[in-house]
Protein backbone atom coordinates (compact mmCIF):
# COMPACT_ATOMS: atom_id res chain seq x y z
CA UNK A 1 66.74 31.00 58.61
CA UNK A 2 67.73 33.10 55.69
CA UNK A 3 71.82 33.79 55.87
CA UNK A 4 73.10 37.46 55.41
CA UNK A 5 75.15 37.98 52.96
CA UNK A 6 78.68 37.88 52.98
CA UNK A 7 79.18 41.27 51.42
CA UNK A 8 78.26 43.35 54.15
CA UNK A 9 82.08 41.85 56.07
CA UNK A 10 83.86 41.90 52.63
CA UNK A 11 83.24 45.48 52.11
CA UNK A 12 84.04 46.40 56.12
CA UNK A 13 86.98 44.61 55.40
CA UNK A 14 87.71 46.53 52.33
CA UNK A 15 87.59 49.79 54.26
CA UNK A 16 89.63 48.58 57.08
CA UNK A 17 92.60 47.94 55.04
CA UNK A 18 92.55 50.96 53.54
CA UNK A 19 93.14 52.51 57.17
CA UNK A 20 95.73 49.99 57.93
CA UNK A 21 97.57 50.69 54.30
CA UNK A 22 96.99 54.54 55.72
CA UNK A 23 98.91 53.60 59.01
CA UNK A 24 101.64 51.48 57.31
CA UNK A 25 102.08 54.90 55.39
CA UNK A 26 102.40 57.16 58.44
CA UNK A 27 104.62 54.72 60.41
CA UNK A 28 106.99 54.15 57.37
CA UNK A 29 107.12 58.12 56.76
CA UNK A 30 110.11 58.32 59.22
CA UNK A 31 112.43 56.47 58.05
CA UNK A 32 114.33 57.93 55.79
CA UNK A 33 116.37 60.34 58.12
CA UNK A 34 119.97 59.11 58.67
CA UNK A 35 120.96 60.88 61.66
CA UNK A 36 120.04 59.11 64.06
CA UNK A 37 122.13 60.44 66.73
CA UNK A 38 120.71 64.42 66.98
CA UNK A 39 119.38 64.73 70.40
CA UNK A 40 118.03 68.34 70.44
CA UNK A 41 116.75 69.63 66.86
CA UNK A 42 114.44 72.66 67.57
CA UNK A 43 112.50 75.02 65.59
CA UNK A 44 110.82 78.43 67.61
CA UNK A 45 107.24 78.98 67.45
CA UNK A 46 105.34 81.12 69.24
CA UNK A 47 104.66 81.14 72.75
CA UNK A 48 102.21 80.07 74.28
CA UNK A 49 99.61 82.69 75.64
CA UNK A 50 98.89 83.32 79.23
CA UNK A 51 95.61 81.67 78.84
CA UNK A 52 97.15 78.63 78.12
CA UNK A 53 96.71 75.70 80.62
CA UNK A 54 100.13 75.11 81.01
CA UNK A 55 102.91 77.96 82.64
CA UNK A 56 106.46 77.96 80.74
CA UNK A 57 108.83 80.81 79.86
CA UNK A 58 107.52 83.03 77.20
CA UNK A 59 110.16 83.09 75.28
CA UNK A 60 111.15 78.99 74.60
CA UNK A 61 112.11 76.91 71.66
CA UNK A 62 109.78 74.11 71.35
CA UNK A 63 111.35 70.67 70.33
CA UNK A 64 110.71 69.50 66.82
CA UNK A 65 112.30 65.80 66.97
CA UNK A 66 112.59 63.05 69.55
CA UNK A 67 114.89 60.55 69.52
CA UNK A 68 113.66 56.58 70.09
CA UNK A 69 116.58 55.49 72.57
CA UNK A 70 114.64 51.98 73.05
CA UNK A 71 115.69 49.77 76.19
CA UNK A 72 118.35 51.82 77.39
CA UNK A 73 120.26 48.94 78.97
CA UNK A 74 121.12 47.53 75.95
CA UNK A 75 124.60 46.93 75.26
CA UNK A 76 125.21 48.46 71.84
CA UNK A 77 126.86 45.35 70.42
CA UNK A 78 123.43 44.00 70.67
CA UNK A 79 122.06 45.98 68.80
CA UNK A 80 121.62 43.86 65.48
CA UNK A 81 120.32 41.07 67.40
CA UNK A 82 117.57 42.96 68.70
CA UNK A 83 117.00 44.78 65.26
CA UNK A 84 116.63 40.99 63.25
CA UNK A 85 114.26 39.72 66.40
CA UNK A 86 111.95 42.68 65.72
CA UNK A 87 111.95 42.15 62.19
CA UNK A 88 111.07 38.47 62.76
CA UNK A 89 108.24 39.42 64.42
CA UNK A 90 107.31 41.55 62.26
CA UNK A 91 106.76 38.99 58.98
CA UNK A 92 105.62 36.26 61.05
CA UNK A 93 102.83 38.00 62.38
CA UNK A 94 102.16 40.39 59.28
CA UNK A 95 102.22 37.43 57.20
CA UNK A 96 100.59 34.93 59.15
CA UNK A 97 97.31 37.47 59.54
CA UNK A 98 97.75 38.28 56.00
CA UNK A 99 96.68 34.41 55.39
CA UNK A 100 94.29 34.74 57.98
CA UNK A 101 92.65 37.67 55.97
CA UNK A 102 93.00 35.66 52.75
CA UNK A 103 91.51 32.13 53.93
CA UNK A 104 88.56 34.19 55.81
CA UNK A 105 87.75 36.21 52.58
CA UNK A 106 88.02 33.51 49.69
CA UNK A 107 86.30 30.34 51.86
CA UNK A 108 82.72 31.30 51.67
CA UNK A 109 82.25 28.51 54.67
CA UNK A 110 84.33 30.41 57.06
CA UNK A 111 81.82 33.74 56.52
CA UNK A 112 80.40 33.33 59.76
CA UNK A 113 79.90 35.65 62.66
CA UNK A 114 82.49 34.29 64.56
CA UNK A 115 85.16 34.36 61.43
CA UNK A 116 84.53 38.03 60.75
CA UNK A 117 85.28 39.06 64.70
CA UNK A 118 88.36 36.58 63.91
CA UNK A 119 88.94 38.73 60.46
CA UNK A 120 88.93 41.95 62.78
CA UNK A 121 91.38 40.97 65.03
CA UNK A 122 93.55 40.20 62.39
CA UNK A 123 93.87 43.70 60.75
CA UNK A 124 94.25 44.98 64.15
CA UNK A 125 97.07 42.78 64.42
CA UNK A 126 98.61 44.03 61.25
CA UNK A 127 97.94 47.24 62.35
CA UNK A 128 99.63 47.20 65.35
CA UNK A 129 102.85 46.14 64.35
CA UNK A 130 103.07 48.43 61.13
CA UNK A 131 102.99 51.21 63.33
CA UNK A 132 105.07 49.77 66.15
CA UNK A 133 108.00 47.95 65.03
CA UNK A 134 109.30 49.68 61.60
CA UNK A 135 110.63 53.04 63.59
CA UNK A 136 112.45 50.18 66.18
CA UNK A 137 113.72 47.94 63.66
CA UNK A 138 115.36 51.22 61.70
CA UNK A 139 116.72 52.46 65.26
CA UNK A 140 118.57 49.37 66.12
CA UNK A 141 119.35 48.07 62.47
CA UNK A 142 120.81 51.83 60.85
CA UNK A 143 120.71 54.04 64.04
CA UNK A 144 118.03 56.01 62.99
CA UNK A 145 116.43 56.88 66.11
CA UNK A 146 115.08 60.60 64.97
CA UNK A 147 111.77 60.76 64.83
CA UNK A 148 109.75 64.32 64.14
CA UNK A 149 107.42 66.01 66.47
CA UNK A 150 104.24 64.98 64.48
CA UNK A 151 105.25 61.49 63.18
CA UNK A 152 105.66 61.08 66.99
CA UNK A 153 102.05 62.45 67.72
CA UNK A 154 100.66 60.15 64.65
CA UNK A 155 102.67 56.98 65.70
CA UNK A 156 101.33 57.58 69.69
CA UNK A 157 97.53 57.91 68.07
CA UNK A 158 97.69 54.76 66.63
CA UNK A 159 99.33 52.85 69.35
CA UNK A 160 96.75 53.52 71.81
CA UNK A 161 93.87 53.35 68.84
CA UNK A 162 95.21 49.52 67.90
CA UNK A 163 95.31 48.74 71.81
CA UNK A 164 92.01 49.75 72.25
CA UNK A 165 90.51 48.47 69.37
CA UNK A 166 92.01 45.14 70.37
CA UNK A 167 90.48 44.95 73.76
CA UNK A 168 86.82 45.96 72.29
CA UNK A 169 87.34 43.33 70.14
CA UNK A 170 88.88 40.50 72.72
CA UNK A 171 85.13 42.06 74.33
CA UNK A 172 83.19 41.57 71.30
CA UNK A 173 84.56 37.69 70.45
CA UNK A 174 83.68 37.34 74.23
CA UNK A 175 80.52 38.14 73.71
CA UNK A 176 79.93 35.89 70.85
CA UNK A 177 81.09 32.99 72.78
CA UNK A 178 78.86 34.15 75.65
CA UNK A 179 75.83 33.56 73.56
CA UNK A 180 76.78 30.36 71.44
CA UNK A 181 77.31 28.30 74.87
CA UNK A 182 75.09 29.86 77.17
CA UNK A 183 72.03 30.29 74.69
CA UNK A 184 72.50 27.70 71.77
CA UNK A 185 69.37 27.61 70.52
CA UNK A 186 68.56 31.62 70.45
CA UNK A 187 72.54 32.26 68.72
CA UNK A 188 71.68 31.99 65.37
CA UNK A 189 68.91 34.25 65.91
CA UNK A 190 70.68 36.82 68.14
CA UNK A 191 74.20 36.67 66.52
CA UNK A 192 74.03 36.93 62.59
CA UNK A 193 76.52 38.49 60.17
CA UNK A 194 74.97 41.67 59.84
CA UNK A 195 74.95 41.49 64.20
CA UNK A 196 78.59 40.92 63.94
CA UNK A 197 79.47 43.29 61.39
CA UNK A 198 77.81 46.59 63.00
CA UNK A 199 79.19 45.26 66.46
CA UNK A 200 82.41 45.15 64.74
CA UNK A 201 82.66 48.80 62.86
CA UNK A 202 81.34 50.52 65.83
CA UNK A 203 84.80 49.07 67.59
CA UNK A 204 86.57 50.03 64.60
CA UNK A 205 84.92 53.93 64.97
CA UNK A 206 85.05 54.01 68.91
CA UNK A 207 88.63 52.61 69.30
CA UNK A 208 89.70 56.21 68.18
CA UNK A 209 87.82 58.79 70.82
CA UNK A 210 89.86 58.16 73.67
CA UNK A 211 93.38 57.85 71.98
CA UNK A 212 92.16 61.29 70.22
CA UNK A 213 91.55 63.20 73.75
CA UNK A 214 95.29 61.98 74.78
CA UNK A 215 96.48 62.90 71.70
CA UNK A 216 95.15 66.29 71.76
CA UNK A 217 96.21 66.68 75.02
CA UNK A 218 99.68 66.09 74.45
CA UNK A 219 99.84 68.28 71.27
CA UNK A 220 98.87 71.12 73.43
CA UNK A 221 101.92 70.59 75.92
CA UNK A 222 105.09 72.77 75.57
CA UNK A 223 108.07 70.54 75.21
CA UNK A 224 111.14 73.02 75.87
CA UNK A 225 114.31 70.87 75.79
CA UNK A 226 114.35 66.67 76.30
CA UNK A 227 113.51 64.92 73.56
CA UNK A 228 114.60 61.50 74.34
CA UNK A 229 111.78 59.11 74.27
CA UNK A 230 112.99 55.94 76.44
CA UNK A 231 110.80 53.31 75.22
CA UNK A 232 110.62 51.51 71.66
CA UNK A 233 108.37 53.78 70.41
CA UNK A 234 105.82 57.05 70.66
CA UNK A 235 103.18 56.58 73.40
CA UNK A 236 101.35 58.75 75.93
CA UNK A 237 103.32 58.57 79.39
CA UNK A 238 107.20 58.85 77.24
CA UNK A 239 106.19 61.79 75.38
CA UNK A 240 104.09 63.24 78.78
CA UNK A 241 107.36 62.68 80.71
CA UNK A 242 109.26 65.29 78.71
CA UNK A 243 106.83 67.78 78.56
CA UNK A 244 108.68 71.06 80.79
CA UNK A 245 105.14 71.88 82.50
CA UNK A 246 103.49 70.79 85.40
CA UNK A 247 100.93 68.06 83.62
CA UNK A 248 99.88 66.09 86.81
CA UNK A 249 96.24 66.98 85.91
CA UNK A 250 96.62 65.88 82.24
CA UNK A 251 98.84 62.88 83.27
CA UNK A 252 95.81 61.92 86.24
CA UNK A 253 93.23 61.98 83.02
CA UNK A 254 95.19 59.84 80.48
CA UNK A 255 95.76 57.21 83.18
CA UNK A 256 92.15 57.15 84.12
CA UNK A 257 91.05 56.99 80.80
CA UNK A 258 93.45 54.27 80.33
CA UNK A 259 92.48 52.47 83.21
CA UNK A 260 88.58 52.82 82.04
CA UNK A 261 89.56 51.38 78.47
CA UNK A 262 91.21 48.39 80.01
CA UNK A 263 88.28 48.09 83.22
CA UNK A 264 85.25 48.00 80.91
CA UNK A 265 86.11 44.84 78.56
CA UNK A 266 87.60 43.15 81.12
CA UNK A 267 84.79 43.42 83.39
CA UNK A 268 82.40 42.07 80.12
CA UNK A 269 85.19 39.72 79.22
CA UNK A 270 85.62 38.03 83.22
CA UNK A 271 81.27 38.12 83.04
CA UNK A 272 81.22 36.12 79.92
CA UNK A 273 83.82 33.53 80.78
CA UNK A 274 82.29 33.18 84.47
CA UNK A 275 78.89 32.43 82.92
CA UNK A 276 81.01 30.13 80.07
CA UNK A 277 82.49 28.44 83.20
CA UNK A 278 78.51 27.55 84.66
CA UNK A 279 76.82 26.52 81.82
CA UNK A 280 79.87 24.32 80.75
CA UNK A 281 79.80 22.49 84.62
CA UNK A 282 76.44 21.75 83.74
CA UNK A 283 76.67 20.26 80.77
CA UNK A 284 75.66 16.03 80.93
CA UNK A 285 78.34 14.84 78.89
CA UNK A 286 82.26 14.71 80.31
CA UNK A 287 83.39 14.87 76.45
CA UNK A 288 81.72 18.51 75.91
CA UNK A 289 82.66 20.16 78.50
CA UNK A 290 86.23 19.13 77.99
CA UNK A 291 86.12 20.21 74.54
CA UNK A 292 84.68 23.16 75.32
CA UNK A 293 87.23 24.03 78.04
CA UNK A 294 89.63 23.79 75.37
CA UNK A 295 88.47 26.16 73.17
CA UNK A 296 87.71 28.70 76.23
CA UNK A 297 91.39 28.45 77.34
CA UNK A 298 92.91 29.19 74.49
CA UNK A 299 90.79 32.40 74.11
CA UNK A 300 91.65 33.09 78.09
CA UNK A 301 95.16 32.15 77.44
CA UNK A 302 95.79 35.31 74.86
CA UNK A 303 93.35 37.44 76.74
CA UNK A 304 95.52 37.01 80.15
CA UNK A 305 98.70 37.78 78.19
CA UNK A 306 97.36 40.87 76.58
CA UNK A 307 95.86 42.15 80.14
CA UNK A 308 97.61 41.52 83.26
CA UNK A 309 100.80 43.64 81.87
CA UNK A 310 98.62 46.50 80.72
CA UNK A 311 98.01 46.40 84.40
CA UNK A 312 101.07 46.32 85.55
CA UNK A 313 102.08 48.89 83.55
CA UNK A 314 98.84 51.21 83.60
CA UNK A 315 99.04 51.18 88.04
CA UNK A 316 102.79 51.85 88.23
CA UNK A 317 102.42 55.59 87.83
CA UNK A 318 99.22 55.63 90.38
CA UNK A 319 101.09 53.90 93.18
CA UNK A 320 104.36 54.78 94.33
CA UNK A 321 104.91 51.75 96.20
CA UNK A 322 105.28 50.17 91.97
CA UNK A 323 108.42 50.47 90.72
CA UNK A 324 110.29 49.24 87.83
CA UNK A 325 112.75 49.57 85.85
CA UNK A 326 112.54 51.22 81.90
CA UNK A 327 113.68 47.59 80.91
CA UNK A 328 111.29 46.02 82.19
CA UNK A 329 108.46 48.60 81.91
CA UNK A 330 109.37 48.11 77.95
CA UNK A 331 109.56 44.06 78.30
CA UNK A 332 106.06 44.00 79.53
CA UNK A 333 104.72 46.77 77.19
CA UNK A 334 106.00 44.91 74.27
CA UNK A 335 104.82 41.83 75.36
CA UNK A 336 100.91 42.52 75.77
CA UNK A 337 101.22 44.55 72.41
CA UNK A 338 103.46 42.32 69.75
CA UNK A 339 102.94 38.93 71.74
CA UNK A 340 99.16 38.02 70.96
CA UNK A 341 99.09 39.21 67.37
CA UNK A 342 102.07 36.82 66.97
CA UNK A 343 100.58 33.83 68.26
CA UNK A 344 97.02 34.52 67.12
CA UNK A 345 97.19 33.34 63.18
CA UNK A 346 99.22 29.88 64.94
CA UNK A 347 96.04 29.31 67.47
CA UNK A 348 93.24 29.56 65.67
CA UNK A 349 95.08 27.86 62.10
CA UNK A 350 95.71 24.51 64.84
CA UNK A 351 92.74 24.90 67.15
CA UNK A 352 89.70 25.89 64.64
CA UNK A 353 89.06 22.68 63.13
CA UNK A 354 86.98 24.97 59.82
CA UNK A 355 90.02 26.75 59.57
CA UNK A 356 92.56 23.70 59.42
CA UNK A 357 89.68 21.54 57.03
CA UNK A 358 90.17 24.98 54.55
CA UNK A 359 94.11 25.21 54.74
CA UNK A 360 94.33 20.96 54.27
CA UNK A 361 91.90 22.24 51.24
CA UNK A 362 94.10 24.41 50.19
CA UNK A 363 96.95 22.76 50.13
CA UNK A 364 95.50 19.54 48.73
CA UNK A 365 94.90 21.90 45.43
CA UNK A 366 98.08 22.90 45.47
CA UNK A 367 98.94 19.43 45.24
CA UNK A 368 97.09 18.44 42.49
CA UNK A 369 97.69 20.94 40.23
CA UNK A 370 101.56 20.36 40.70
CA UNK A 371 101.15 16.51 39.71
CA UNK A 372 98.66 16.93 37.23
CA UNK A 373 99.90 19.70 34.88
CA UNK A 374 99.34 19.26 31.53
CA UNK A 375 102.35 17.88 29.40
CA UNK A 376 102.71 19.30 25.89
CA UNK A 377 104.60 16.71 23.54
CA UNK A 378 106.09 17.46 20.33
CA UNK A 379 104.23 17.04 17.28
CA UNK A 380 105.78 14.27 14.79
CA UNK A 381 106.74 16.08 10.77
């Protein structure tokens, strides 16, 4: 069967950094300010009209900062600590997915369709934490915890936009494993690079129509006074919890839509695995469907981690019977967002043998070189 070629993912790819060098761009945009510490900077505009869906005073001064308070149990003195552990995070994962985009562009063996959904998770990884963590590392490292009205707004759209995109892609790899166990002989026919590729920019392109509605929704509400965001960053219930109007309706709709981004993957995702789980039990041969099981529970592994606390998180404002506190609220939120991209470039560099055959490659030329450089000797007069 004649292969695609590999330019059709090397030219995605291209365009996908370019949005993620755009979001480093926004995110970073922030930090500059020094005072951290100004609670309520405001700037009038004009009041809303009486059309508008939301009732507030006419005459009301609408608030152009917010301040990033983070967990707001924290003891100050711990502040530093926290500040270096986010910045850890930060280069270990940025860097480790910055090899991961390297390795998958250069190796020409590793342009396959399941490499370039790997390739895609690994800009959304980047992603993700360029828009997440520098605003918390400056808070905690120089106190800078201001953060303007439509950096918040921008910062907010991509958070939601990354966590989407991730689960349509944790979807999409599902998918792909779906059809290499459960139809073998039909994958290479079904699932080819171009397959992958269109699969994988439609993700990139749909990922951003529900965080847009959100978005829009909250730039529309009239935010009179608090300003203090009490989470680690901008997202849609902190910023929706300081609005001074009644937004039960619009708060009802973002958690829905929520709900539906997480409900629909999942669904495909718990389908795939279930049908994984069959075909594996009948396989003839103990040895395959051990190995097999392997590689599934890694995948499952990451996939439970990034789900079950979006769903904590997601029901707590639909039942009252849920509560918890901000801490922990945070905890979880920061551990289905940062946790997976962390751990992602270590899984599939130890458990991909294609992957680990092109590092040992790697560094075996790297080896070489160094003990076989050229020496240069004087010449005799």
């Amino acid at each position: 069967m004649k292969r695609d070629p590999p330019g059709s993912s090397a030219s995605l790819s291209l365009s996908l950094c370019v949005a993620l060098s755009l979001s480093l761009i926004i995110s970073l945009s922030n930090l500059g300010g020094k005072d951290g510490k100004r609670l309520y900077l405001s700037s009038s505009i004009p009041p809303p009209s009486q059309d508008s869906m939301f009732e507030v005073n006419e005459n009301y001064t609408r608030v152009s900062e917010f301040v990033i308070v983070g967990f707001p149990g924290l003891h100050p003195s711990l502040n530093q600590l926290v500040a270096w552990f986010f910045f850890f995070i930060y280069v270990t994962t940025v860097v480790g997915n910055i090899l991961l985009v390297v390795l998958f562009a250069l190796e020409r063996s590793l342009q396959k369709p399941m490499y370039i959904i790997m390739l895609s998770l690994a800009l959304s990884d980047i992603g993700v934490c360029t828009v997440s963590l520098p605003k918390v590392i400056a808070r905690y490292w120089w106190d800078d915890a201001g953060i303007s009205f439509y950096t918040c707004l921008i910062q907010k759209q991509f958070i939601h936009y990354f966590g989407t995109l991730t689960s349509l892609i944790m979807m999409t790899m599902a998918m792909d494993r779906y059809l290499a166990i459960c139809f073998p002989l039909r994958y290479t026919e079904l699932m080819t690079n171009r397959t992958m590729s269109i699969l994988t920019a439609l993700s990139w392109v749909s990922a951003m129509i529900v965080p847009g509605v959100t978005t829009i929704q909250t730039s529309q509400m009239p935010f009179c006074g608090p300003n203090r965001i009490i989470h680690c960053y901008c997202n849609t219930l902190s910023m929706n919890q300081l609005s001074c109007a009644d937004i039960s309706s619009q708060s009802r709709v973002s958690v829905s839509l929520s709900m539906f981004v997480l409900f629909l993957p999942f669904s495909f995702i718990v389908f795939s695995y279930v049908n994984i789980i069959v075909s594996v039990m009948r396989m003839a041969k103990a040895q395959g469907r051990l190995k097999t099981f392997s590689t599934c529970a890694t995948q499952g592994c990451i996939i439970l981690i990034y789900y079950i606390p979006r769903f904590v998180v997601n029901a707590t404002p639909i039942d009252p019977n849920l509560t918890m506190t901000p801490d922990l609220r945070i905890g979880l939120t920061l551990v289905h967002s940062l946790l997976p991209p962390l751990l992602n470039p270590f899984i599939y560099c130890l458990r991909t043998k294609e992957i680990k055959a092109s590092l040992a490659k790697w560094a075996y030329r790297g080896q070489s070189n160094a003990h076989h450089k050229p020496s240069i000797h004087p010449i005799a007069c």
